[in-house]
Protein backbone atom coordinates (compact mmCIF):
# COMPACT_ATOMS: atom_id res chain seq x y z
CA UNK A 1 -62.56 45.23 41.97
CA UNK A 2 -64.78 42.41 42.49
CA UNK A 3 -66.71 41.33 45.79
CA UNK A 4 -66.33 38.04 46.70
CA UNK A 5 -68.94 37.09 50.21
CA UNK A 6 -68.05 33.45 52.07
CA UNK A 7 -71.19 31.41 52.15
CA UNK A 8 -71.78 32.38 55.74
CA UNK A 9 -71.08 36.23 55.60
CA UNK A 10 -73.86 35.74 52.49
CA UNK A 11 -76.75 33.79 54.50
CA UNK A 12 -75.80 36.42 57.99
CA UNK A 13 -76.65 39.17 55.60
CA UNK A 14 -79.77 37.36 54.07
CA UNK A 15 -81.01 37.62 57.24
CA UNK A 16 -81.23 41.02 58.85
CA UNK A 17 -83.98 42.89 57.50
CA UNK A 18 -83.88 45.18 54.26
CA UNK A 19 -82.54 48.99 55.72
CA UNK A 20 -80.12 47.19 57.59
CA UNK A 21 -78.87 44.84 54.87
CA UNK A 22 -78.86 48.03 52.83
CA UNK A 23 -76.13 49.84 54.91
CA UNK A 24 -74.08 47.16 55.25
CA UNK A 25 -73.79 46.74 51.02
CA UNK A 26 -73.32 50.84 50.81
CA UNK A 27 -70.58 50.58 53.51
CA UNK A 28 -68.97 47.50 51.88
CA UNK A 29 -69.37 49.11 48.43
CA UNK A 30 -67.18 52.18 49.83
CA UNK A 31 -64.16 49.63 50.78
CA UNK A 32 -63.91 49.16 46.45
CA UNK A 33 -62.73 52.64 46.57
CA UNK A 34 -58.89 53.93 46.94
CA UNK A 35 -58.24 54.67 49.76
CA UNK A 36 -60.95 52.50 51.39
CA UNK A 37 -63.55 55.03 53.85
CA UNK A 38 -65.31 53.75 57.38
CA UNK A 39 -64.79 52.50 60.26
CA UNK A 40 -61.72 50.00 59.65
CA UNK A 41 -58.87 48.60 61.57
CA UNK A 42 -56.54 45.42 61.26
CA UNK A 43 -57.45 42.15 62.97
CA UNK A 44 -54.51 41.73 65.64
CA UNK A 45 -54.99 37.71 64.97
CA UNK A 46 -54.27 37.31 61.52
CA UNK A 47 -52.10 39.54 58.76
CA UNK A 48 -54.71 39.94 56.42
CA UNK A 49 -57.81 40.69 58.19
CA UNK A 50 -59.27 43.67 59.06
CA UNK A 51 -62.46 44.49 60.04
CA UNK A 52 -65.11 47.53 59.66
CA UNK A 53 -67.79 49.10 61.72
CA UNK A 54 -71.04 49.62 60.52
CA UNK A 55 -73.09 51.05 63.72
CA UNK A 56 -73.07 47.64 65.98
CA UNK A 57 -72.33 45.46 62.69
CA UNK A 58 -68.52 44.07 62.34
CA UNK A 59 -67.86 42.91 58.53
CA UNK A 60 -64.46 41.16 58.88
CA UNK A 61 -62.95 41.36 55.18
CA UNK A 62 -58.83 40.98 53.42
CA UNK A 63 -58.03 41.84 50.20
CA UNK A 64 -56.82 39.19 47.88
CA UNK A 65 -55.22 39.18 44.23
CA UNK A 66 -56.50 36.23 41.63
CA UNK A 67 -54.51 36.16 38.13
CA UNK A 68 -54.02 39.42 38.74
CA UNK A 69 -57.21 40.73 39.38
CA UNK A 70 -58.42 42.42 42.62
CA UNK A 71 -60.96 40.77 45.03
CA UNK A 72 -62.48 41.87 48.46
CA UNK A 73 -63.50 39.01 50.20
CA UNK A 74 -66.01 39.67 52.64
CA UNK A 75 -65.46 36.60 55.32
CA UNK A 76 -67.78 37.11 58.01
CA UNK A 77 -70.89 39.52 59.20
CA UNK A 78 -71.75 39.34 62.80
CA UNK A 79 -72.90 42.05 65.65
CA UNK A 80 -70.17 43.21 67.77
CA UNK A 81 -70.82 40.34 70.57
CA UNK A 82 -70.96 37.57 68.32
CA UNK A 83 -68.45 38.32 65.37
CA UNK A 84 -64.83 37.71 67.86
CA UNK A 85 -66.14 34.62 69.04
């Protein structure tokens, strides 16, 4: 499965400092697995959307399918105030 990040969700992540960025890759490396493991629950404003906790860190990711191959597509990285806004 590939990772896929939106060009904000990549420069968000760019900026928090190294540990931090570190457990936010480990956690979004663990949603590549079957079944995916964390904090996660389904966005109640869209169908594809779903979003997982990473201590106050909200990674809002769907899973899509490109000629047949599997992407996660990380859309936005955010603390918990800002991410729903």
């Amino acid at each position: 499965m590939q990772i896929r990040y939106a060009k904000i969700a990549l420069k968000t992540l760019k900026s928090y400092d190294t540990p931090t960025r570190k457990r936010i890759i480990d956690s979004i490396t663990m949603l590549t697995e079957m079944p995916p493991k964390g904090d996660i629950k389904a966005l109640h404003n869209s169908q594809n959307e779903r979003r997982l906790r990473v201590g106050k860190f909200r990674i809002v990711y769907e899973y899509i399918t490109e000629n047949k191959i599997k992407i996660l597509q990380i859309n936005r990285i955010d603390s918990r105030g800002d991410i729903y806004k």
